[in-house]
N, C-alpha and C. Protein backbone atom coordinates (compact mmCIF):
# COMPACT_ATOMS: atom_id res chain seq x y z
N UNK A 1 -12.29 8.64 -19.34
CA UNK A 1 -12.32 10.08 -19.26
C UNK A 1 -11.74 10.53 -17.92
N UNK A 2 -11.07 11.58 -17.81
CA UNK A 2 -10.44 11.96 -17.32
C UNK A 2 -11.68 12.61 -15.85
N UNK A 3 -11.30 12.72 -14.67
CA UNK A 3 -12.60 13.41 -13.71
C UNK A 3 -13.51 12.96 -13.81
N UNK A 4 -14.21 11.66 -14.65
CA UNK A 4 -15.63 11.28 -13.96
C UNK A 4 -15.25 9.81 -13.29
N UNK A 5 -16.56 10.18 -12.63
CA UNK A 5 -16.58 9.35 -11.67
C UNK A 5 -17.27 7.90 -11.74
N UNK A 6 -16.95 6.89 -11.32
CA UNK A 6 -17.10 5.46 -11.89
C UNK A 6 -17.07 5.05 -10.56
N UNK A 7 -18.70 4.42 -10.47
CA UNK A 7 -19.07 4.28 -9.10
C UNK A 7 -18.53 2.77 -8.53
N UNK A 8 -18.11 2.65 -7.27
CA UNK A 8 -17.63 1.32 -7.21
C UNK A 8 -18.33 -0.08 -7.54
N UNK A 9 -17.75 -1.23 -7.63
CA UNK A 9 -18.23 -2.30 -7.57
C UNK A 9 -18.52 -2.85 -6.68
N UNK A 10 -20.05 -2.36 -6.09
CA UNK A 10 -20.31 -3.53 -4.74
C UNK A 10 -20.53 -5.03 -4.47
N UNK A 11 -21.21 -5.14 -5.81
CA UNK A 11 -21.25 -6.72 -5.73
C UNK A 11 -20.35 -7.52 -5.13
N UNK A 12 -18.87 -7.59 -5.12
CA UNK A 12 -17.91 -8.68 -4.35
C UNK A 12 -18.40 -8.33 -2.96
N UNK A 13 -18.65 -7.21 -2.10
CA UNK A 13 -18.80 -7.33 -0.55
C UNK A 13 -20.64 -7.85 -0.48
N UNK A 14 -21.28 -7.71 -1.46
CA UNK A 14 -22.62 -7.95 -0.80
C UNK A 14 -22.76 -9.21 -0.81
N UNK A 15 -21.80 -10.18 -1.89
CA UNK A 15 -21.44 -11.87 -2.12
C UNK A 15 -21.07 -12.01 -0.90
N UNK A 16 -19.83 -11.63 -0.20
CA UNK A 16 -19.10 -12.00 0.57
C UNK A 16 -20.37 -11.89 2.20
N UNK A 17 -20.99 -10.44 1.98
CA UNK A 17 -21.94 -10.64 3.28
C UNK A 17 -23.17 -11.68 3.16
N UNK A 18 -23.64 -11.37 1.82
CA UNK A 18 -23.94 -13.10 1.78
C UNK A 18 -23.87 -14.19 2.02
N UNK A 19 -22.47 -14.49 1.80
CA UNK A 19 -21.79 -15.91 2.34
C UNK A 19 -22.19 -16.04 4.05
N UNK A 20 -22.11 -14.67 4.26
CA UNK A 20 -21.57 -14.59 5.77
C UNK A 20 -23.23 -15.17 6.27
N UNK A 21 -24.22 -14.34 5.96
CA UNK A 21 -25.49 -14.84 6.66
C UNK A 21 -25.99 -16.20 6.33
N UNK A 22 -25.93 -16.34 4.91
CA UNK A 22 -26.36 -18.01 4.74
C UNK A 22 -25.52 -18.97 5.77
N UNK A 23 -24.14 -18.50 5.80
CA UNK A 23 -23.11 -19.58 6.13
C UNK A 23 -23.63 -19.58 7.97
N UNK A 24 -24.11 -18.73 8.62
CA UNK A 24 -24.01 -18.56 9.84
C UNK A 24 -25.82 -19.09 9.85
N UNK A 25 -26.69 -18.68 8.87
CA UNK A 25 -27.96 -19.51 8.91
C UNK A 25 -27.72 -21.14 8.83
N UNK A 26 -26.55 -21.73 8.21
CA UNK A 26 -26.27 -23.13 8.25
C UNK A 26 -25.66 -23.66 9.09
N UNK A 27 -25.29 -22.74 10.12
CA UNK A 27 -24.43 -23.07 11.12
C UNK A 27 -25.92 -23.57 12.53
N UNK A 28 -26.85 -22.33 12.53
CA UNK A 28 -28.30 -22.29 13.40
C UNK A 28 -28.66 -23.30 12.98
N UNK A 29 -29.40 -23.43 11.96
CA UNK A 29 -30.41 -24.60 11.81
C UNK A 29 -30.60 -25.98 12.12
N UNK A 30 -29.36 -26.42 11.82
CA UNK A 30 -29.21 -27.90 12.10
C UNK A 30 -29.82 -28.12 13.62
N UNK A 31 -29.07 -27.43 14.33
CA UNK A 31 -29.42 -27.37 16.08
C UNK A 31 -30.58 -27.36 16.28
N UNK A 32 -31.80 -26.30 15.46
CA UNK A 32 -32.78 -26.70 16.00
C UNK A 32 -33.90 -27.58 14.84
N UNK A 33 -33.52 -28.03 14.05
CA UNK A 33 -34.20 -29.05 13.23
C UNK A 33 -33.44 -30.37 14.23
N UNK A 34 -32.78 -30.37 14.49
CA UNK A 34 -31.84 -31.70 15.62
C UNK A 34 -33.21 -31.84 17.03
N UNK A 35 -33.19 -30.71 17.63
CA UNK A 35 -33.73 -30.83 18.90
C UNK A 35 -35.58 -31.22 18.25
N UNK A 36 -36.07 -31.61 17.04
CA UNK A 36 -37.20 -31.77 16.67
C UNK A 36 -37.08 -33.46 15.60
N UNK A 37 -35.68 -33.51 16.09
CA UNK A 37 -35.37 -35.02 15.24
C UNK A 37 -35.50 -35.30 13.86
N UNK A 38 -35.29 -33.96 13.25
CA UNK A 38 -35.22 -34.04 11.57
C UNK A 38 -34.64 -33.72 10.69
N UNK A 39 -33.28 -33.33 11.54
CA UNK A 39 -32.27 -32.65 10.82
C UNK A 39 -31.50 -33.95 10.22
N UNK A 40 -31.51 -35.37 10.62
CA UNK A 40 -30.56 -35.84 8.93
C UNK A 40 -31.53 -35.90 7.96
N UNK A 41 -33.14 -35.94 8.13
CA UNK A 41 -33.77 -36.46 6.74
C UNK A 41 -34.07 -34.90 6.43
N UNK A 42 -34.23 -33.98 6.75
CA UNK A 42 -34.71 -32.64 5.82
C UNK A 42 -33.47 -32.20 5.41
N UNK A 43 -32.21 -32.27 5.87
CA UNK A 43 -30.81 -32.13 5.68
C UNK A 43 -30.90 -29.93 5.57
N UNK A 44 -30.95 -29.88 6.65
CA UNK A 44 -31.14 -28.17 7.28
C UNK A 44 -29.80 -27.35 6.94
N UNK A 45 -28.79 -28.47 7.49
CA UNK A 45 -27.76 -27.24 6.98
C UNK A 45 -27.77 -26.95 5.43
N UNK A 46 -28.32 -28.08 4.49
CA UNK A 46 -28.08 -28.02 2.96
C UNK A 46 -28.95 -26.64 2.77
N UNK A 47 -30.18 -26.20 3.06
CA UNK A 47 -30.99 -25.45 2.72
C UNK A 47 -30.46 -24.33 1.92
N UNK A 48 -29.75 -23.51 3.40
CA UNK A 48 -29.19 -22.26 3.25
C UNK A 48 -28.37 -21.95 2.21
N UNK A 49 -26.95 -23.44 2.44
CA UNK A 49 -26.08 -23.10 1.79
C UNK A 49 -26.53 -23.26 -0.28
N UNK A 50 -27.46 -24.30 -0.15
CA UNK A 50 -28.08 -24.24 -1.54
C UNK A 50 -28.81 -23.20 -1.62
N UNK A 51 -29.38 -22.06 -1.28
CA UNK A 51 -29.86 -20.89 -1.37
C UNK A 51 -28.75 -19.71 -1.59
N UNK A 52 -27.55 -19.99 -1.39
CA UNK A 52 -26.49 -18.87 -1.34
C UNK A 52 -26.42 -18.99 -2.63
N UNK A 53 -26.40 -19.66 -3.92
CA UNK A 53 -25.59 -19.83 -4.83
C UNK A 53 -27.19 -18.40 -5.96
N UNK A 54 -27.99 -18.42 -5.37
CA UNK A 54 -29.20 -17.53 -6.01
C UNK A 54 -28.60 -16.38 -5.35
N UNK A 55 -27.42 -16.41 -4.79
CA UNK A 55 -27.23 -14.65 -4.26
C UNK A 55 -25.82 -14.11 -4.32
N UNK A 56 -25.19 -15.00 -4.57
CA UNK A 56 -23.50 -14.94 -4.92
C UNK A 56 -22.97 -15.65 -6.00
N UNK A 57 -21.82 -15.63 -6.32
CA UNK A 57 -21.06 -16.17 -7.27
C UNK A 57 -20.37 -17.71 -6.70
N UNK A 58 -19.97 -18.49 -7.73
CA UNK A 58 -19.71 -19.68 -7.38
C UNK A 58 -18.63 -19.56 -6.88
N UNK A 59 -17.76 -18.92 -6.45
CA UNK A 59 -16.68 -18.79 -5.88
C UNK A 59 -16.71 -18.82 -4.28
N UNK A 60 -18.12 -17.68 -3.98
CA UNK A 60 -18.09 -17.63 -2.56
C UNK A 60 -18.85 -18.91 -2.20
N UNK A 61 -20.17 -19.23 -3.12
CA UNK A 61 -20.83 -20.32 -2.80
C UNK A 61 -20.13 -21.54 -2.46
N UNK A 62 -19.32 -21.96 -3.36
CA UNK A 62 -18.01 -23.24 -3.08
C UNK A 62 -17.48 -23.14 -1.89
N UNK A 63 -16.88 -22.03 -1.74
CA UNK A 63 -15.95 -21.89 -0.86
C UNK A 63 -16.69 -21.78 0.66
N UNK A 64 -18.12 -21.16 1.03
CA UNK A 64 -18.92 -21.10 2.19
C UNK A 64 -19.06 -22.46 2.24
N UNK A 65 -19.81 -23.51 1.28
CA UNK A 65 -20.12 -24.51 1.11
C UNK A 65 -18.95 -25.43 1.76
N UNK A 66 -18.11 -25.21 1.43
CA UNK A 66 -16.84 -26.59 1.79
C UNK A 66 -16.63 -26.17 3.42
N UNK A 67 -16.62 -25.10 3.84
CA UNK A 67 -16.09 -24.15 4.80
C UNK A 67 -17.15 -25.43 5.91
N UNK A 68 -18.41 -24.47 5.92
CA UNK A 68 -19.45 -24.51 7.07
C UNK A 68 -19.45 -26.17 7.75
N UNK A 69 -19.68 -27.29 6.56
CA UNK A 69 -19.83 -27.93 7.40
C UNK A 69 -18.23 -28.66 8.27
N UNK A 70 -17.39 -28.19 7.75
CA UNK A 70 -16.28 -28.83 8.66
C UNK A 70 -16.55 -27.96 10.26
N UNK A 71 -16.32 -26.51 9.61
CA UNK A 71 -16.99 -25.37 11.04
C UNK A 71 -18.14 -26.42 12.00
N UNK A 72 -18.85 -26.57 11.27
CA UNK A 72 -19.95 -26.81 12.29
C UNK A 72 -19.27 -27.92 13.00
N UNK A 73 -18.97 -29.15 12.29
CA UNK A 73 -18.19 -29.78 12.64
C UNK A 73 -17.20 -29.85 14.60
N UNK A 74 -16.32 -28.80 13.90
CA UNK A 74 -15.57 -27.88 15.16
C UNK A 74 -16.58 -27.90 15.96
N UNK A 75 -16.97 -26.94 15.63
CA UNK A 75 -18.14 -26.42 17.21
C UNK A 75 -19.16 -26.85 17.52
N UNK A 76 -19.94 -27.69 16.63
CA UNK A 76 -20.88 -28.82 17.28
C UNK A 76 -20.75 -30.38 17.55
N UNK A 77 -20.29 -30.63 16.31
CA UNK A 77 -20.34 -32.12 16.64
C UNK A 77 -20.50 -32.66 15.48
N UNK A 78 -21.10 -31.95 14.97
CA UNK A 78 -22.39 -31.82 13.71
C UNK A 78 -22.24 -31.22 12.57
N UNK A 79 -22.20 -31.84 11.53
CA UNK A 79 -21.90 -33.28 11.39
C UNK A 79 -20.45 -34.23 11.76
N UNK A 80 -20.51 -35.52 11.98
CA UNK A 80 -19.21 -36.04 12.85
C UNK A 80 -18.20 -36.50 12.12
N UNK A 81 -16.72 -35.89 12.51
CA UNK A 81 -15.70 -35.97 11.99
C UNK A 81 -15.36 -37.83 11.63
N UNK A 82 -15.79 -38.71 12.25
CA UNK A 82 -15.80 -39.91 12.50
C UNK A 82 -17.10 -40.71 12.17
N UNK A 83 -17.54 -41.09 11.65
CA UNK A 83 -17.44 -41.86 10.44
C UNK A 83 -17.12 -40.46 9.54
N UNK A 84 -15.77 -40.34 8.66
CA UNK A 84 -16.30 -38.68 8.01
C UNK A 84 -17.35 -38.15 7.43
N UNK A 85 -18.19 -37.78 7.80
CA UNK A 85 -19.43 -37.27 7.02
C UNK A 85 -18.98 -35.78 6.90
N UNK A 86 -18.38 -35.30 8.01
CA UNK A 86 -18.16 -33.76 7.75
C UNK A 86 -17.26 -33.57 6.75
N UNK A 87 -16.33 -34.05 6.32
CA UNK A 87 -15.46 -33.96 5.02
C UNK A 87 -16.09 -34.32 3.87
N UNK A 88 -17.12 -35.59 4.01
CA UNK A 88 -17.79 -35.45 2.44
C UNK A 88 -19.07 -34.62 2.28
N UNK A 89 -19.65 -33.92 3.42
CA UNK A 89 -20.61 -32.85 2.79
C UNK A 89 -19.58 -31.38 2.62
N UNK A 90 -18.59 -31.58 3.41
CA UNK A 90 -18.26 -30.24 2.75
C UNK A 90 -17.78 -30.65 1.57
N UNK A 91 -17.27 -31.66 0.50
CA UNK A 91 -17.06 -31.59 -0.69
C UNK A 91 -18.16 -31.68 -1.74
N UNK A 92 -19.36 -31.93 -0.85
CA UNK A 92 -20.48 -32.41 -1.78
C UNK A 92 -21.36 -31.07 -1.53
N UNK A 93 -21.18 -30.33 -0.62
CA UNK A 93 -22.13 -28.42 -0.52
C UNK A 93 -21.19 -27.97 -0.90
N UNK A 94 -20.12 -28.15 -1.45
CA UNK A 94 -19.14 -27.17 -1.96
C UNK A 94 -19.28 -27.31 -3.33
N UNK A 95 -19.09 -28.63 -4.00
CA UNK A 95 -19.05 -28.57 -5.15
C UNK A 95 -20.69 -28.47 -5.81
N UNK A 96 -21.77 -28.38 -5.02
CA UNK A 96 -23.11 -28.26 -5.25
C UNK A 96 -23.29 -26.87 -5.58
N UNK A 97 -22.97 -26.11 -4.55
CA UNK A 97 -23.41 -24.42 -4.45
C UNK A 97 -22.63 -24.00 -5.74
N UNK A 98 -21.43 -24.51 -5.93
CA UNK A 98 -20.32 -23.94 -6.82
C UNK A 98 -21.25 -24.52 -8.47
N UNK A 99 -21.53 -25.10 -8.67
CA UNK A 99 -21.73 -25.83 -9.49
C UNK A 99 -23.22 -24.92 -9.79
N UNK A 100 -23.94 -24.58 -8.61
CA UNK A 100 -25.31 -24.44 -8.98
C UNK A 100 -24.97 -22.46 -9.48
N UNK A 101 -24.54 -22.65 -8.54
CA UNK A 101 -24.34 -20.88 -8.50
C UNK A 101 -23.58 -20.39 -10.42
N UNK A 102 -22.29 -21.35 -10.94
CA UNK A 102 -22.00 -21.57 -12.06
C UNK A 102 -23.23 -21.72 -13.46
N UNK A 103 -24.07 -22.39 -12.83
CA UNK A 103 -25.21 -22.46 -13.67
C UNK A 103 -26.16 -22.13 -14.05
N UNK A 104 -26.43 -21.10 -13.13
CA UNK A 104 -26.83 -20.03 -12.79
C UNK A 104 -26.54 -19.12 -13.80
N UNK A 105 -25.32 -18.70 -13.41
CA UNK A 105 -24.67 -17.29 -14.03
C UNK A 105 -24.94 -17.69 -15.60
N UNK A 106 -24.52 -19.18 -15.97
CA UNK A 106 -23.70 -19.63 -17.08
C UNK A 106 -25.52 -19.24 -18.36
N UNK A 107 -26.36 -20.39 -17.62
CA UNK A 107 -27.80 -20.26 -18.31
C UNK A 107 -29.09 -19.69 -17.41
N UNK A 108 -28.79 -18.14 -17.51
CA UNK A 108 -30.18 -17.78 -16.66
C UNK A 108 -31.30 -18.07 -17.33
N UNK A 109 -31.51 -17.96 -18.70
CA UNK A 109 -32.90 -18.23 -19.06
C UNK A 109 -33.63 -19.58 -19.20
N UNK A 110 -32.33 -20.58 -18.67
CA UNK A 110 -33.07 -22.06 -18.45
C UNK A 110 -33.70 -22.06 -17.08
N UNK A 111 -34.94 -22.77 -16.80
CA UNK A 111 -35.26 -22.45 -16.04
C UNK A 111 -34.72 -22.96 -14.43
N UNK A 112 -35.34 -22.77 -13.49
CA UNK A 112 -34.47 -23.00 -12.15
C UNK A 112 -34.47 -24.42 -11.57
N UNK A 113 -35.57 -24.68 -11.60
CA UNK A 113 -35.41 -26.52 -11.71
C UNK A 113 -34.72 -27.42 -12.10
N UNK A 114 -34.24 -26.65 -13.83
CA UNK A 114 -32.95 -27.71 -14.56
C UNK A 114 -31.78 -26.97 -14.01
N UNK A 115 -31.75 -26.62 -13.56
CA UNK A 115 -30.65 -25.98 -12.36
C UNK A 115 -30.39 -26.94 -11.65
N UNK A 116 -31.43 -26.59 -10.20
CA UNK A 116 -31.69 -27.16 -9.12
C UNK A 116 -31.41 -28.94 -9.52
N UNK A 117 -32.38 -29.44 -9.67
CA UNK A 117 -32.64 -31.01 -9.88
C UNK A 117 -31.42 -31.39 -10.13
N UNK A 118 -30.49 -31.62 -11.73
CA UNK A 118 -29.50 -32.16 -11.85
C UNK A 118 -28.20 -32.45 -10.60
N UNK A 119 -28.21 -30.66 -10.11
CA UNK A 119 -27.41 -30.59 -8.74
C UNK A 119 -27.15 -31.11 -7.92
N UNK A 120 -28.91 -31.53 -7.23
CA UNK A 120 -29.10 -32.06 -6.09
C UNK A 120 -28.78 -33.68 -6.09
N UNK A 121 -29.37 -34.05 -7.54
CA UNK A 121 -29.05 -35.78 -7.89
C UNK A 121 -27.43 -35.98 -7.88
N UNK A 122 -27.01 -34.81 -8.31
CA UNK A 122 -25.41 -35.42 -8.87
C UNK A 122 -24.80 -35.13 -7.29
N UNK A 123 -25.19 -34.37 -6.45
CA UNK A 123 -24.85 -34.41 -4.99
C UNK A 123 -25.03 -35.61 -4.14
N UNK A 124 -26.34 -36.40 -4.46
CA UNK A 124 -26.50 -37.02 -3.37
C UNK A 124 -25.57 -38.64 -3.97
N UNK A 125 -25.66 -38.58 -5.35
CA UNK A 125 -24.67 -39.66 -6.35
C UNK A 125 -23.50 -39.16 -5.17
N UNK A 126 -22.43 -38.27 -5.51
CA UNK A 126 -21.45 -37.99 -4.57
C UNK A 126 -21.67 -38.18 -3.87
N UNK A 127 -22.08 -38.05 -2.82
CA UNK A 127 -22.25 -38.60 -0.85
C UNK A 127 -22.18 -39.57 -0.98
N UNK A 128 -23.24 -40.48 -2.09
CA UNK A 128 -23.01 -41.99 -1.66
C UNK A 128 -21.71 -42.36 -1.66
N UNK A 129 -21.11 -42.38 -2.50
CA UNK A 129 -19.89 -42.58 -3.54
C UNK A 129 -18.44 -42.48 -2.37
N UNK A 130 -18.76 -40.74 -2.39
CA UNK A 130 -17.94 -40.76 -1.14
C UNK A 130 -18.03 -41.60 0.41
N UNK A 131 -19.08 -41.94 0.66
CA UNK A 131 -19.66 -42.37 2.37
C UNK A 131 -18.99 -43.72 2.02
N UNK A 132 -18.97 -44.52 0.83
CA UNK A 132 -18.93 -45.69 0.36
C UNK A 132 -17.45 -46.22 0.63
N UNK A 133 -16.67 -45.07 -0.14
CA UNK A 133 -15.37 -45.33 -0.43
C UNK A 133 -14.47 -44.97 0.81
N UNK A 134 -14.74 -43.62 1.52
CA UNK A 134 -14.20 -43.84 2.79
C UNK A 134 -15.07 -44.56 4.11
N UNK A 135 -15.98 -45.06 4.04
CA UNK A 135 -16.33 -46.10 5.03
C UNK A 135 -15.14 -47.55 4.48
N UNK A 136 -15.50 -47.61 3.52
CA UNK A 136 -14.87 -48.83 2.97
C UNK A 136 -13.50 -48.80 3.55
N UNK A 137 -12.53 -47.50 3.77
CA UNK A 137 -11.17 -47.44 3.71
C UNK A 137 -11.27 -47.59 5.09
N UNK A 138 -12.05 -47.40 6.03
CA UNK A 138 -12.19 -47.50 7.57
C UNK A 138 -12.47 -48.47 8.01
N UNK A 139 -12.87 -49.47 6.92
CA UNK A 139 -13.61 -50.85 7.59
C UNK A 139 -14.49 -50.45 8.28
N UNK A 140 -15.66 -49.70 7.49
CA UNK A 140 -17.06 -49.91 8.35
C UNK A 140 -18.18 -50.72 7.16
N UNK A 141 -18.93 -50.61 8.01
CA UNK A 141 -20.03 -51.13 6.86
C UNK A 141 -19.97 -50.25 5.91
N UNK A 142 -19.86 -50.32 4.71
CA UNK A 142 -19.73 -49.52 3.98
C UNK A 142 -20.81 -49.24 3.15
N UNK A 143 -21.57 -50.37 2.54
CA UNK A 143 -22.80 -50.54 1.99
C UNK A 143 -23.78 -49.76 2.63
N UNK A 144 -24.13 -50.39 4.46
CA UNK A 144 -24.65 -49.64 5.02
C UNK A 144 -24.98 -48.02 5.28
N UNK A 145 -23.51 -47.71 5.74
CA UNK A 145 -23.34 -46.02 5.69
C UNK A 145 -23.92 -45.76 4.70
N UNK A 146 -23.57 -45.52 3.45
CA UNK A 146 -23.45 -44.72 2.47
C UNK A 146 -25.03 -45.45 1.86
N UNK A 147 -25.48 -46.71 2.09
CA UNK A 147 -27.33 -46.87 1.74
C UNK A 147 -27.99 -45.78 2.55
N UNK A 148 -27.64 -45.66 3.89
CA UNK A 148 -28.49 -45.27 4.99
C UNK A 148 -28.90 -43.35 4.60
N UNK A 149 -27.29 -43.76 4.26
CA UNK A 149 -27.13 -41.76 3.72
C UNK A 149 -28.21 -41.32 2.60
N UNK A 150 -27.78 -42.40 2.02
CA UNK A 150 -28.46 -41.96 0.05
C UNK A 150 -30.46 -41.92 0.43
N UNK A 151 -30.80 -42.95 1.43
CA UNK A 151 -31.93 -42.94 1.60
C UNK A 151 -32.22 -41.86 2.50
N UNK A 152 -31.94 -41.71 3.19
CA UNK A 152 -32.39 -40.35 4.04
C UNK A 152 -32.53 -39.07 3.97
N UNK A 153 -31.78 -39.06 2.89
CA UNK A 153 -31.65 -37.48 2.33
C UNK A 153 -32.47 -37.15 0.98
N UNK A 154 -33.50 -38.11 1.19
CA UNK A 154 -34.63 -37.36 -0.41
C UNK A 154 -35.40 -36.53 0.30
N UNK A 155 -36.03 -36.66 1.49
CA UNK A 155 -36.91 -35.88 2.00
C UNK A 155 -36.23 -34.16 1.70
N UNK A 156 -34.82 -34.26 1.79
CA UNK A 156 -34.56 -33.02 2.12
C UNK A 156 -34.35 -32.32 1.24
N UNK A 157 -33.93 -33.64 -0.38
CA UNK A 157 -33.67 -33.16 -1.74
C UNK A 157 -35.12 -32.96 -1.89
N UNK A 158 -36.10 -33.33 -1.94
CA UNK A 158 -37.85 -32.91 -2.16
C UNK A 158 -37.62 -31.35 -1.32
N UNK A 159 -37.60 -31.06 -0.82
CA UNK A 159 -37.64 -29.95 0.38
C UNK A 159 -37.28 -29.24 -0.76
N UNK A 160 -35.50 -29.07 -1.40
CA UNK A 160 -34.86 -28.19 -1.99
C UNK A 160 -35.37 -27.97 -3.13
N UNK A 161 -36.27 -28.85 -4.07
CA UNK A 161 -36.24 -29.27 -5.20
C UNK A 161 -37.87 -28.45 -5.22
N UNK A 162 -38.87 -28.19 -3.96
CA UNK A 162 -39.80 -26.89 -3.98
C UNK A 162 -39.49 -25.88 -3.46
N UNK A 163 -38.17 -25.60 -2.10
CA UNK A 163 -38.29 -24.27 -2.14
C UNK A 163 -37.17 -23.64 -2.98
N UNK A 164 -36.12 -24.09 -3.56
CA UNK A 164 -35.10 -23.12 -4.16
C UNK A 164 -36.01 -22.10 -5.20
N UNK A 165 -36.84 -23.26 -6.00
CA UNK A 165 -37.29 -22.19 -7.27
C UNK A 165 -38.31 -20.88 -6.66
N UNK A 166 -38.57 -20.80 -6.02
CA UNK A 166 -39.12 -20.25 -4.52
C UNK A 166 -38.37 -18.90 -4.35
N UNK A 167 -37.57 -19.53 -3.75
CA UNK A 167 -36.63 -18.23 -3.46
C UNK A 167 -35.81 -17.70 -4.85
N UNK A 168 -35.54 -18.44 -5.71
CA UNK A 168 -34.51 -17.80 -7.07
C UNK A 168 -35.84 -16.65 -7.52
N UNK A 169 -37.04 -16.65 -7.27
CA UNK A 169 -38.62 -16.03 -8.01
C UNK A 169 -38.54 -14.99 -7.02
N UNK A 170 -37.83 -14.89 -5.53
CA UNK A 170 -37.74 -13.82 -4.68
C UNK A 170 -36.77 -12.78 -5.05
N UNK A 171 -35.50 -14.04 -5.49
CA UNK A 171 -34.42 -13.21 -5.58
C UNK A 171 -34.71 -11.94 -7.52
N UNK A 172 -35.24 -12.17 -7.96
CA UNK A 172 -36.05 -11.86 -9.62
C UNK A 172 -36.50 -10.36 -8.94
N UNK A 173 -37.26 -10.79 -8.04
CA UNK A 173 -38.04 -9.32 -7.73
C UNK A 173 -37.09 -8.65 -7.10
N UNK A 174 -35.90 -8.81 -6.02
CA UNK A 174 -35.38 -7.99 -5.30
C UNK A 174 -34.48 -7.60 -6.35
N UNK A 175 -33.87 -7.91 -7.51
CA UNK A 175 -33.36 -7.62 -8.37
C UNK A 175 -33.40 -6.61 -9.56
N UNK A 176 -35.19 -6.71 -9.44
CA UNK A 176 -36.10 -6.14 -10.40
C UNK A 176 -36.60 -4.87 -9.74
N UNK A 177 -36.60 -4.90 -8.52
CA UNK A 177 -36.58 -3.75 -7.67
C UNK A 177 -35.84 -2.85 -7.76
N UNK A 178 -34.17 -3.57 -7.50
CA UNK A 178 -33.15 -2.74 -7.27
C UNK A 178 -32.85 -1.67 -8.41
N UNK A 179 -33.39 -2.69 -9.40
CA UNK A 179 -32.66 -1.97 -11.51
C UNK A 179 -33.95 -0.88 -11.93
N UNK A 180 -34.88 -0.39 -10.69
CA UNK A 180 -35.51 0.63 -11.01
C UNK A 180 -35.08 1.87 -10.33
């Protein structure tokens, strides 16, 4: 119709400011879960960025996801370019968030757990996989790395695996709020 008015689409900038706070909450955390000695087994930067995908689309989620940890990378240290760990979590929080955030959209009425869970397993399968194959190409221990990885990081998959459904039950109400 001609003269009415068709209110914009905010959703792409509130994704995108989304990205921006999770991605900059994953950037904080590590540092100070580090200075308390528990940032590889609770795995801190994963938190956030697995929380973005309950607030954006898999597009931004992927794409924050692959982004942050090379960033952090840059400017901390953390995680280290050498043995690469920072190249295989950003392919493994990238294709996680993307994947979760996808599954999301795809089956909301399944619940958030068969979400969550599959994700996190088929993530930490990848890390190994990856830690394995490029340790291997570096001549490092390869077994080692990529055992040391796969074991250390349940604490943090337990972590994700009680608070995501947590927050997806937050994100319900702020939602349920908004549509009144």
């Amino acid at each position: 119709m001609a003269g009415s008015f068709v209110p914009p689409d905010d959703r792409p900038a509130r994704e995108l400011a989304y990205g921006g706070l999770f991605g900059a909450a994953a950037l904080a955390l590590p540092s100070l879960f580090h200075l308390l000695h528990l940032g590889h087994f609770l795995m801190p930067m994963y938190i956030p960025l697995m929380t973005l995908p309950f607030f954006a689309g898999s597009r931004v989620a992927g794409i924050v996801g692959l982004l942050i940890p090379m960033l952090s990378s840059v400017l901390t240290g953390m995680p280290p370019l050498f043995p690469p760990v920072a190249l295989v979590m950003a392919v493994e929080i990238g294709l996680m968030a993307g994947s979760l955030a996808l599954l999301r959209r795809r089956y909301p009425a399944f619940p958030v757990v068969g979400h969550v869970v599959p994700v996190l397993l088929a993530g930490r399968i990848l890390n190994t996989v990856l830690l394995f194959a490029t340790s291997a190409m570096l001549s490092l221990p390869a077994a080692f790395v990529a055992g040391i990885s796969f074991i250390s990081g349940w604490p943090g998959v337990v972590l994700m695996i009680v608070v995501l459904p947590m927050v997806a039950r937050v994100r319900r109400s702020i939602e349920a709020r908004r549509s009144i």
